[in-house]
PDB file of N, CA and C in Angstrom:
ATOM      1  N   UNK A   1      24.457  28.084  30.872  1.00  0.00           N
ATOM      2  CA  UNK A   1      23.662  27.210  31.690  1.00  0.00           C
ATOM      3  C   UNK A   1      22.313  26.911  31.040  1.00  0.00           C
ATOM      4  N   UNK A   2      21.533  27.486  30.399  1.00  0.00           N
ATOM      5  CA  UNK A   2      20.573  27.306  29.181  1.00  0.00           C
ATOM      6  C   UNK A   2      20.547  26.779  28.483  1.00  0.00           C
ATOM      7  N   UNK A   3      21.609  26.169  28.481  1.00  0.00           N
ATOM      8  CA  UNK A   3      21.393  25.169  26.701  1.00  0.00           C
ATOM      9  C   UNK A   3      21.342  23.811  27.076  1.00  0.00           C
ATOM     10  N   UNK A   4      21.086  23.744  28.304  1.00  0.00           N
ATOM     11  CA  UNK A   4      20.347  22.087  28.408  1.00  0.00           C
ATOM     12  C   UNK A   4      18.815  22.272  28.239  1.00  0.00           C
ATOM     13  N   UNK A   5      18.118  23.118  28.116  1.00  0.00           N
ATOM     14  CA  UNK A   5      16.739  23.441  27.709  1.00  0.00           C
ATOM     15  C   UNK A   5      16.625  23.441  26.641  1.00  0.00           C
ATOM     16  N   UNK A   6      17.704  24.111  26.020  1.00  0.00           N
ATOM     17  CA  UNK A   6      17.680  24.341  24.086  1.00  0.00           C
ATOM     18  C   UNK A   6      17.809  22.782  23.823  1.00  0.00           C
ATOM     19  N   UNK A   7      18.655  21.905  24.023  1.00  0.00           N
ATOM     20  CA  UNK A   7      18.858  20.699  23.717  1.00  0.00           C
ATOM     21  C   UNK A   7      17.766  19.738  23.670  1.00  0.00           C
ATOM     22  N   UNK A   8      17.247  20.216  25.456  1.00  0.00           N
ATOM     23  CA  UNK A   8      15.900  19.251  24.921  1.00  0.00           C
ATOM     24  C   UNK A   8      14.953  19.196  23.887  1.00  0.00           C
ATOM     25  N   UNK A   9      15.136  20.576  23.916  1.00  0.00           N
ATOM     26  CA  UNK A   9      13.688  20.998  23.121  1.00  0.00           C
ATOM     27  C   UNK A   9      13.759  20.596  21.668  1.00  0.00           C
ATOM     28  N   UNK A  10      15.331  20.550  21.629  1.00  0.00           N
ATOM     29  CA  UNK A  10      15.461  20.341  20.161  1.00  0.00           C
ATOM     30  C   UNK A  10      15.300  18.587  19.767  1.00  0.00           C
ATOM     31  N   UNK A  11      15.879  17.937  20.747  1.00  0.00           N
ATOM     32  CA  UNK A  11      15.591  16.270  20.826  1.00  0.00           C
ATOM     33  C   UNK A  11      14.205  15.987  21.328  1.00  0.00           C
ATOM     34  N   UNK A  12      13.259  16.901  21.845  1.00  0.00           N
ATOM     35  CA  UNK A  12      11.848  16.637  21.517  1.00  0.00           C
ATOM     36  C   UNK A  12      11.352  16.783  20.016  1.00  0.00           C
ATOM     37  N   UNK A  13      11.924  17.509  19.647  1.00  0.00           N
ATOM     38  CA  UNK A  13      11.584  18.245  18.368  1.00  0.00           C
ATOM     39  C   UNK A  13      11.796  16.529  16.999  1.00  0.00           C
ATOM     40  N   UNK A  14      13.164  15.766  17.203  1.00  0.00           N
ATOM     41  CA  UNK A  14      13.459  14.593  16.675  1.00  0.00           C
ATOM     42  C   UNK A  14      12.772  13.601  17.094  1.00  0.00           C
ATOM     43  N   UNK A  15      12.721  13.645  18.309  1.00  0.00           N
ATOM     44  CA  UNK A  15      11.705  12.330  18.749  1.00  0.00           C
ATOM     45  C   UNK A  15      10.375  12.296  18.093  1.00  0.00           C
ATOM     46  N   UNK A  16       9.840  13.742  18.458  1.00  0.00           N
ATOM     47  CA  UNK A  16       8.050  13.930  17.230  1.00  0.00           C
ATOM     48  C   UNK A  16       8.375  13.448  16.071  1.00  0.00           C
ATOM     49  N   UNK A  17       9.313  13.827  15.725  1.00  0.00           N
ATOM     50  CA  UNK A  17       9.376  13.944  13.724  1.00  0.00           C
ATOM     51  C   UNK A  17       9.520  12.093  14.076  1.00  0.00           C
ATOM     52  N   UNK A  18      10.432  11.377  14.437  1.00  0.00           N
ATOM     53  CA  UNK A  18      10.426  10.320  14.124  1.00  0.00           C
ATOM     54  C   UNK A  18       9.349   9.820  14.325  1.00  0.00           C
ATOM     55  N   UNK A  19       8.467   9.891  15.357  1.00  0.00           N
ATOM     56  CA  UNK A  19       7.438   9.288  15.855  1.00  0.00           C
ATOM     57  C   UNK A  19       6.385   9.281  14.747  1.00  0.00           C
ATOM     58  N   UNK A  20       6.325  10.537  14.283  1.00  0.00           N
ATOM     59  CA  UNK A  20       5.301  10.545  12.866  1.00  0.00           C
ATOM     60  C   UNK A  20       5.782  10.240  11.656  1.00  0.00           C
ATOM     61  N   UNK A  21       7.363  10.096  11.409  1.00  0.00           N
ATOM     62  CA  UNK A  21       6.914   8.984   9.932  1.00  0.00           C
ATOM     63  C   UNK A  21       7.399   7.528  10.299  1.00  0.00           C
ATOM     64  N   UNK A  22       7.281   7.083  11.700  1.00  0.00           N
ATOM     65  CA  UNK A  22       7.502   5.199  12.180  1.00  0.00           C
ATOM     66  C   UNK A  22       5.852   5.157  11.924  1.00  0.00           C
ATOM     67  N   UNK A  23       4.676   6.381  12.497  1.00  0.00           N
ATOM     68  CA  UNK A  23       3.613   6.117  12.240  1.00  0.00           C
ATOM     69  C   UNK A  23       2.432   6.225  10.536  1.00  0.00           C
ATOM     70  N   UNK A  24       3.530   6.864  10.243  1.00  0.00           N
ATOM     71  CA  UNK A  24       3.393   6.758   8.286  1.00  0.00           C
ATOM     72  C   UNK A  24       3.634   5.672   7.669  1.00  0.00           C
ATOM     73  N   UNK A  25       4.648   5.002   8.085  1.00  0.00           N
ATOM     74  CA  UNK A  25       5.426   3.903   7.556  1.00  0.00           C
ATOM     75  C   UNK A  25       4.485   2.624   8.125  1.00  0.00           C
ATOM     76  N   UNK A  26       3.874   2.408   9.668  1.00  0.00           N
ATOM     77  CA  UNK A  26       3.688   1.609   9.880  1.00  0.00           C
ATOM     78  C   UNK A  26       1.684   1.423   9.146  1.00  0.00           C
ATOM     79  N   UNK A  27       1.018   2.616   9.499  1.00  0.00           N
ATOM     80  CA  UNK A  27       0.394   2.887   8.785  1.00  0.00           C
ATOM     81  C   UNK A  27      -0.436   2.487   7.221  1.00  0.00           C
ATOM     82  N   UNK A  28       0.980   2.539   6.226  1.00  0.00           N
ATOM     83  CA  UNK A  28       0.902   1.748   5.102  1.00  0.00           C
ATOM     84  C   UNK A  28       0.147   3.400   4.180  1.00  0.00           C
ATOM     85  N   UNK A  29       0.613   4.279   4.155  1.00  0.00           N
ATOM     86  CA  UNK A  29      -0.015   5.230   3.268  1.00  0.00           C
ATOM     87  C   UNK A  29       0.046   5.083   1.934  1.00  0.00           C
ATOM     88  N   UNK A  30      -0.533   4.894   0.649  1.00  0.00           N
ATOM     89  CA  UNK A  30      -0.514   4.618  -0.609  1.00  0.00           C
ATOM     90  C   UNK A  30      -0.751   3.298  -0.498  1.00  0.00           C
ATOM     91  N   UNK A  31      -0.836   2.612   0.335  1.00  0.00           N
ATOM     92  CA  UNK A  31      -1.373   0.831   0.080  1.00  0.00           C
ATOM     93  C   UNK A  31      -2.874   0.700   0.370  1.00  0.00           C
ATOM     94  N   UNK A  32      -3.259   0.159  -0.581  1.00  0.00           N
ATOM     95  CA  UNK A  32      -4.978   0.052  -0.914  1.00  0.00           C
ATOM     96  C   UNK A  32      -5.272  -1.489  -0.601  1.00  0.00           C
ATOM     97  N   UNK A  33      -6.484  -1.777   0.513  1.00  0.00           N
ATOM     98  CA  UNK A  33      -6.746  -3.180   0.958  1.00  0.00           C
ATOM     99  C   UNK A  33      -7.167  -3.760  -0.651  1.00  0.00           C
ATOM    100  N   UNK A  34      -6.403  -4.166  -1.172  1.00  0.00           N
ATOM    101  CA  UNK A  34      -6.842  -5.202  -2.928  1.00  0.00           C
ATOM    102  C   UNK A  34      -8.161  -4.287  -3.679  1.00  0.00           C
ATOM    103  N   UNK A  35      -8.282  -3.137  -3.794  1.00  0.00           N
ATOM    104  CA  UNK A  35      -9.533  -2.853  -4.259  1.00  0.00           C
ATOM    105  C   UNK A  35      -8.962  -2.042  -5.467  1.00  0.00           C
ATOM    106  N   UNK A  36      -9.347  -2.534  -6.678  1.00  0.00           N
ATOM    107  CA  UNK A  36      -8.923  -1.410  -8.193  1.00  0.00           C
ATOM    108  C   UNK A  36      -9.598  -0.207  -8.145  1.00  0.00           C
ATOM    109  N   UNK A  37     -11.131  -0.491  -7.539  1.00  0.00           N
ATOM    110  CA  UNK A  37     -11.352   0.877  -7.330  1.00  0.00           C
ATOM    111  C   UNK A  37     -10.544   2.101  -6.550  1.00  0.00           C
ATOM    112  N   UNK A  38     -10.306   1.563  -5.462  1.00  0.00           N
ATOM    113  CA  UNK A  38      -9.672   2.440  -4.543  1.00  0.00           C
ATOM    114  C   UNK A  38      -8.163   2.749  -5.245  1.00  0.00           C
ATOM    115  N   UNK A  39      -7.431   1.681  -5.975  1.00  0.00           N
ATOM    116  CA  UNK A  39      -6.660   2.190  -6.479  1.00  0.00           C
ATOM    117  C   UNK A  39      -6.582   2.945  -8.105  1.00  0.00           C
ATOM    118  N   UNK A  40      -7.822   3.343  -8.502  1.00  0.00           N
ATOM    119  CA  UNK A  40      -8.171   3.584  -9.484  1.00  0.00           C
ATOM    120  C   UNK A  40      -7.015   3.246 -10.504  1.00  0.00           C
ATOM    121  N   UNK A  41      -7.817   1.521 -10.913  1.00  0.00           N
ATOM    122  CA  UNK A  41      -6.494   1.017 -11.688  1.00  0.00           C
ATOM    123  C   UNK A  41      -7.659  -0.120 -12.620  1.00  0.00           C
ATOM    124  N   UNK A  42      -7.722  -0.141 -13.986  1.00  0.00           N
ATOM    125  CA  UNK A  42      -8.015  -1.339 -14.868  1.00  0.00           C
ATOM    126  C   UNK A  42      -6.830  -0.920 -15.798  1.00  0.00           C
ATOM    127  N   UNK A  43      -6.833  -2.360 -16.095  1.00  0.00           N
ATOM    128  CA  UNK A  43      -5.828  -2.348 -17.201  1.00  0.00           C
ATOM    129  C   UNK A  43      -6.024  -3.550 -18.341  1.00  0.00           C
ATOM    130  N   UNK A  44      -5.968  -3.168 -19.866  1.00  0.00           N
ATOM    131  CA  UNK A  44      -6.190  -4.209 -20.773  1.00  0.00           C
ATOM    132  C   UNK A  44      -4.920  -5.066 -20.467  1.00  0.00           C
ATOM    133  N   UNK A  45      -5.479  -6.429 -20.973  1.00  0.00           N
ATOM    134  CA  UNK A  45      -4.389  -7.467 -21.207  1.00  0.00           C
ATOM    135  C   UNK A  45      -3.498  -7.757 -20.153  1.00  0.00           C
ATOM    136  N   UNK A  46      -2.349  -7.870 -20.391  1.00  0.00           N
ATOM    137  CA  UNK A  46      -1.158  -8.638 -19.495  1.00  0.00           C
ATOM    138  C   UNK A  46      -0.405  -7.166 -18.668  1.00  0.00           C
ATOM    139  N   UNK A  47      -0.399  -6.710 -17.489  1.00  0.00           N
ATOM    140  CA  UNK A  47       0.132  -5.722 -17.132  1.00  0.00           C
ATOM    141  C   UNK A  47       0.901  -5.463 -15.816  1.00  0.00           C
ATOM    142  N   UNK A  48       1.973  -6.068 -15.385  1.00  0.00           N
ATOM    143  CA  UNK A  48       2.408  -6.140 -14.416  1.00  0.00           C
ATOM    144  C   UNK A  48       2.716  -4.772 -13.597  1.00  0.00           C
ATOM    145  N   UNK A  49       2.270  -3.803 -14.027  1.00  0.00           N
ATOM    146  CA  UNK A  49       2.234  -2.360 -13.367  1.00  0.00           C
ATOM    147  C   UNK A  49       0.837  -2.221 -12.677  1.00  0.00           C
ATOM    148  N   UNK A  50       0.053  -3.103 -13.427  1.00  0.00           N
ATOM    149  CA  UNK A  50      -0.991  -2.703 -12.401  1.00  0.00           C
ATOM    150  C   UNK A  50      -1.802  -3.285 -11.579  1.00  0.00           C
ATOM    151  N   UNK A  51      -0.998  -3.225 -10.422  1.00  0.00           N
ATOM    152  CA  UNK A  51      -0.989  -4.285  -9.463  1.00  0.00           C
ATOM    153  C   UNK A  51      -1.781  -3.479  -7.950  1.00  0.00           C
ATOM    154  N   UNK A  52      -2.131  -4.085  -7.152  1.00  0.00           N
ATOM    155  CA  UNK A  52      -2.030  -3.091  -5.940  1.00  0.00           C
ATOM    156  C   UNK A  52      -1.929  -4.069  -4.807  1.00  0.00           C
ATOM    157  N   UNK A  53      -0.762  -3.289  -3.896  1.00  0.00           N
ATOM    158  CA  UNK A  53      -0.034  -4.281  -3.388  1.00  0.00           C
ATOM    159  C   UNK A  53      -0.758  -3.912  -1.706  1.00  0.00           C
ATOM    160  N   UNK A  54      -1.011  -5.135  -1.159  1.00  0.00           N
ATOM    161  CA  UNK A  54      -2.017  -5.178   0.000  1.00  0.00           C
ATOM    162  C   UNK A  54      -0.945  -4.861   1.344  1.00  0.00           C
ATOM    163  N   UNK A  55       0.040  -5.015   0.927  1.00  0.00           N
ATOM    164  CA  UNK A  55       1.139  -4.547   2.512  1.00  0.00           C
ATOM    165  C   UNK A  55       2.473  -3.638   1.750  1.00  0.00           C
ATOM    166  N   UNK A  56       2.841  -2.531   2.638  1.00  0.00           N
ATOM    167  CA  UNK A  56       3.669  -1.851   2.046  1.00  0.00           C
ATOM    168  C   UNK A  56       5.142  -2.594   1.663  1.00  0.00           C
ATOM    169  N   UNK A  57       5.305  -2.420   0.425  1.00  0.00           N
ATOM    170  CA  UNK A  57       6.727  -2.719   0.019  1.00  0.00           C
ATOM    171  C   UNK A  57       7.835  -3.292   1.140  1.00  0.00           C
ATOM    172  N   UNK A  58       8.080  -3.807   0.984  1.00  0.00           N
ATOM    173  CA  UNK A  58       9.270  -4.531   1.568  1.00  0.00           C
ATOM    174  C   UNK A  58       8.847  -5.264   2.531  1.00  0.00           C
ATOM    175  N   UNK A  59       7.454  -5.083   3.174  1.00  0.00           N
ATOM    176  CA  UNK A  59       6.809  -6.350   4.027  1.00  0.00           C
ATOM    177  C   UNK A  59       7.012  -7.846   4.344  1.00  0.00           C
ATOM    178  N   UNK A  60       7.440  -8.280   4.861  1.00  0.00           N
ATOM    179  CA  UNK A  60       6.861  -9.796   4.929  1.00  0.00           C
ATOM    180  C   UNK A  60       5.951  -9.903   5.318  1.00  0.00           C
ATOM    181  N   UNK A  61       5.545 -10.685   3.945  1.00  0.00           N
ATOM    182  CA  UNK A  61       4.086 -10.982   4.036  1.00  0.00           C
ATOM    183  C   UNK A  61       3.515 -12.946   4.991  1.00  0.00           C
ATOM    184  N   UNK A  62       3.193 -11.885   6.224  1.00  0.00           N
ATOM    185  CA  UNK A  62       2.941 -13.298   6.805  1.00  0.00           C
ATOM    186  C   UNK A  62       1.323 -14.030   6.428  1.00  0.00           C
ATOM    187  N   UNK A  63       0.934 -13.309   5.951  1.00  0.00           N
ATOM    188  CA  UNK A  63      -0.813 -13.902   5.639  1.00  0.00           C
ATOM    189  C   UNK A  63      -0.898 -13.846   4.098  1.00  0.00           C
ATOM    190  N   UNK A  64      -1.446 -14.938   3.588  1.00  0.00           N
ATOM    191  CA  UNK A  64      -1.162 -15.138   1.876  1.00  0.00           C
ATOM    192  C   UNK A  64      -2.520 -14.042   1.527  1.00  0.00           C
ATOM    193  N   UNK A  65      -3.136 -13.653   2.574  1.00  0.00           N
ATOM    194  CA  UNK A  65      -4.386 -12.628   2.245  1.00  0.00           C
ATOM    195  C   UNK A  65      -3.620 -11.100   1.494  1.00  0.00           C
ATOM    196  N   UNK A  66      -2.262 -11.098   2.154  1.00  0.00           N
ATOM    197  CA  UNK A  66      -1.633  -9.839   2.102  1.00  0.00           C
ATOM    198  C   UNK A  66      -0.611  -9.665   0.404  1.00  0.00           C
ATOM    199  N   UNK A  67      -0.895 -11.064  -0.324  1.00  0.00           N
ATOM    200  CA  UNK A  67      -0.228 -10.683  -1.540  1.00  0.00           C
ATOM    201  C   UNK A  67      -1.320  -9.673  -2.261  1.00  0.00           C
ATOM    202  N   UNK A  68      -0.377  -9.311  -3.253  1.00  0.00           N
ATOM    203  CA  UNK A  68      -0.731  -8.004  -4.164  1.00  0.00           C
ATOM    204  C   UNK A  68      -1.483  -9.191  -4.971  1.00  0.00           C
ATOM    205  N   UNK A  69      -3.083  -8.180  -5.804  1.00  0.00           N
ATOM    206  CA  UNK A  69      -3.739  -8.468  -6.521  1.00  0.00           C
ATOM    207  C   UNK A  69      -3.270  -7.434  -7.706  1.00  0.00           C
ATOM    208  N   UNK A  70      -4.151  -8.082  -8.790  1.00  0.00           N
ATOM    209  CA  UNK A  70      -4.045  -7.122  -9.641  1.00  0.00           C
ATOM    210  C   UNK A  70      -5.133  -6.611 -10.837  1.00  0.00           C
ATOM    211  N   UNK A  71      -5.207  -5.621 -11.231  1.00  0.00           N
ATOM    212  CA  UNK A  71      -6.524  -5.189 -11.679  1.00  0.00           C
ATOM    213  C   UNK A  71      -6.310  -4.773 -13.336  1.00  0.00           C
ATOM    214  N   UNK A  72      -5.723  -6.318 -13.770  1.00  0.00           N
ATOM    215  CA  UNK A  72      -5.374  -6.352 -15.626  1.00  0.00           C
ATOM    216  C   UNK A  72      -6.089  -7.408 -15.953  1.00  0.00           C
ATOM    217  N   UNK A  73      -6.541  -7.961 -17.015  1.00  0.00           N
ATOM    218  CA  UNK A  73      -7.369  -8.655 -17.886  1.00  0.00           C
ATOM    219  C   UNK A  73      -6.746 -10.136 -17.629  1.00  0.00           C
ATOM    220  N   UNK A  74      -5.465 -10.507 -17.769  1.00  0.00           N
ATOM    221  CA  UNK A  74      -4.665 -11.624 -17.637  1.00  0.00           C
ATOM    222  C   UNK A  74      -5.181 -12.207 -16.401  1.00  0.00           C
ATOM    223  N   UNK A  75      -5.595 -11.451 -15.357  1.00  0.00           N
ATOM    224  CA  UNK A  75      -5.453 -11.919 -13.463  1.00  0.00           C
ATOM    225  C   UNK A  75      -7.017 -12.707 -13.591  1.00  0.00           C
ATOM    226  N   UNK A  76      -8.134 -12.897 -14.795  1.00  0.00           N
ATOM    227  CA  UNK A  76      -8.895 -13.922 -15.093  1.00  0.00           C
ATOM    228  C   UNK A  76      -8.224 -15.571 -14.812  1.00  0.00           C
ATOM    229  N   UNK A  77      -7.394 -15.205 -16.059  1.00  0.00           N
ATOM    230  CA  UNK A  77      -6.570 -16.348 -16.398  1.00  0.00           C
ATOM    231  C   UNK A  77      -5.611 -16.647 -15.253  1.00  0.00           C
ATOM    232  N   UNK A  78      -4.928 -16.432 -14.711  1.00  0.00           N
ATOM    233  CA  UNK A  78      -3.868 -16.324 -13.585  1.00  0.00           C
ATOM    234  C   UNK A  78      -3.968 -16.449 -12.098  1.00  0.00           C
ATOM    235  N   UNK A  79      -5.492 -15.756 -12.031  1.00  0.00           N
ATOM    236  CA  UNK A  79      -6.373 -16.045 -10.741  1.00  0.00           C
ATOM    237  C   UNK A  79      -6.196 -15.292  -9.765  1.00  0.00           C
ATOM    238  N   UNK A  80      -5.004 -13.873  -9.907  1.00  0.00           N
ATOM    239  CA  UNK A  80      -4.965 -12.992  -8.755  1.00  0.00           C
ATOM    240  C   UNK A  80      -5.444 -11.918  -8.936  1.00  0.00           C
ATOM    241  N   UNK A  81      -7.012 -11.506  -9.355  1.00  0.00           N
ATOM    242  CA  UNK A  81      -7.478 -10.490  -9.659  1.00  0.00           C
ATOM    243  C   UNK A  81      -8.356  -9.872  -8.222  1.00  0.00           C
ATOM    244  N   UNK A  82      -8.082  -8.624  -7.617  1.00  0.00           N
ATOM    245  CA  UNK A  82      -8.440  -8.417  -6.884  1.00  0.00           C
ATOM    246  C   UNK A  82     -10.043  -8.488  -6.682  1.00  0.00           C
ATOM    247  N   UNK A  83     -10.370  -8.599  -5.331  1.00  0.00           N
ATOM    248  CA  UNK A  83     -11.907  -9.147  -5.297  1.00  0.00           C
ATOM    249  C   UNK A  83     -12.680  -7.733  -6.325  1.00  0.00           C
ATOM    250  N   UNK A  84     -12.064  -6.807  -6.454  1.00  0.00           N
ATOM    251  CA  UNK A  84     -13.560  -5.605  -6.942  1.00  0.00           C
ATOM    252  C   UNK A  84     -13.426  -5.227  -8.940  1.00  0.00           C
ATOM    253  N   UNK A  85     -12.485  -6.516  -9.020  1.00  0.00           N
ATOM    254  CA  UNK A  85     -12.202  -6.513 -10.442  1.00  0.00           C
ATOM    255  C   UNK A  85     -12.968  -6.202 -11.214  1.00  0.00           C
ATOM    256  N   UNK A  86     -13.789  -7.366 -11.182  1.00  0.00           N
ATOM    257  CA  UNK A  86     -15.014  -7.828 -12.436  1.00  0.00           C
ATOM    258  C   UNK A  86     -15.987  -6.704 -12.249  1.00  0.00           C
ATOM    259  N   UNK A  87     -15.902  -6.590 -10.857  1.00  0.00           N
ATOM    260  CA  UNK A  87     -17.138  -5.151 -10.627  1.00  0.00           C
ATOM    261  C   UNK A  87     -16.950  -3.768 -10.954  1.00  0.00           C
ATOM    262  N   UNK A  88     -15.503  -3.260 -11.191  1.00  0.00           N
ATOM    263  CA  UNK A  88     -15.153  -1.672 -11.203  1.00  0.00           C
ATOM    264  C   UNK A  88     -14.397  -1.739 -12.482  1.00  0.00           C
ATOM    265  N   UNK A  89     -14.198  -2.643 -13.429  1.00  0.00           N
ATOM    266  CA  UNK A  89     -13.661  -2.887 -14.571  1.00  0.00           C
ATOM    267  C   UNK A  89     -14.582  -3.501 -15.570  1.00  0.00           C
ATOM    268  N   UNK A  90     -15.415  -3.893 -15.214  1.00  0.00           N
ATOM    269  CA  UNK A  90     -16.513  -4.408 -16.158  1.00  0.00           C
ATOM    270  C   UNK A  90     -15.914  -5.362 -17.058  1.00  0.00           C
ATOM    271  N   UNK A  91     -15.013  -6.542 -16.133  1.00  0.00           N
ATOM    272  CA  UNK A  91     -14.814  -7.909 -16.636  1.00  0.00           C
ATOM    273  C   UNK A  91     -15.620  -8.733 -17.139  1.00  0.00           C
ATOM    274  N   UNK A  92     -15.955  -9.474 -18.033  1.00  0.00           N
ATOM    275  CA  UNK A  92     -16.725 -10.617 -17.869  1.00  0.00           C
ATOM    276  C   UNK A  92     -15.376 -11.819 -18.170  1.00  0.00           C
ATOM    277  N   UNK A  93     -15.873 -13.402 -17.400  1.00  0.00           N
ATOM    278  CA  UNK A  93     -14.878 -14.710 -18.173  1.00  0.00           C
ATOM    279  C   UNK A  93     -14.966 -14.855 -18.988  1.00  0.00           C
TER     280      UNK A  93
END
């Protein structure tokens, strides 16, 4: 007659856990608002690794604010260099 208590406790136990990584996930942990600093990232020349992407992976991105910048020498030329580029990389044009 006890183990409808054990049961709950144990499907409380799943409900928490899910609840905290829907709130990890929604969250965005490892995604940096466009800043190289924050993602401690310069990179010489042409570098498609070093990017930092403003909404977590697999997002649709409904606001063109939310594409990935990137914090390589090329994103002069190319025009998607995150706003703290020139300042935490010591760019000049």
């Amino acid at each position: 007659m006890g183990g409808g208590a054990k049961w709950g406790a144990v499907s409380a136990q799943y409900v928490l856990a899910a609840v905290l990584l829907l709130l990890a996930l929604l969250t965005g942990q490892g995604v940096h608002g466009g800043s190289c600093r924050e993602a401690t990232l310069c990179c010489n020349g042409r570098d498609s690794s070093c990017v930092v992407q403003k909404a977590p992976l697999n997002a649709i991105i409904e606001d063109l604010n939310d594409k990935p910048c990137y914090c390589d020498h090329a994103c002069l030329k190319l025009g998607d260099c995150c706003d703290d580029f020139k300042s935490h990389c010591g760019a000049r044009e």
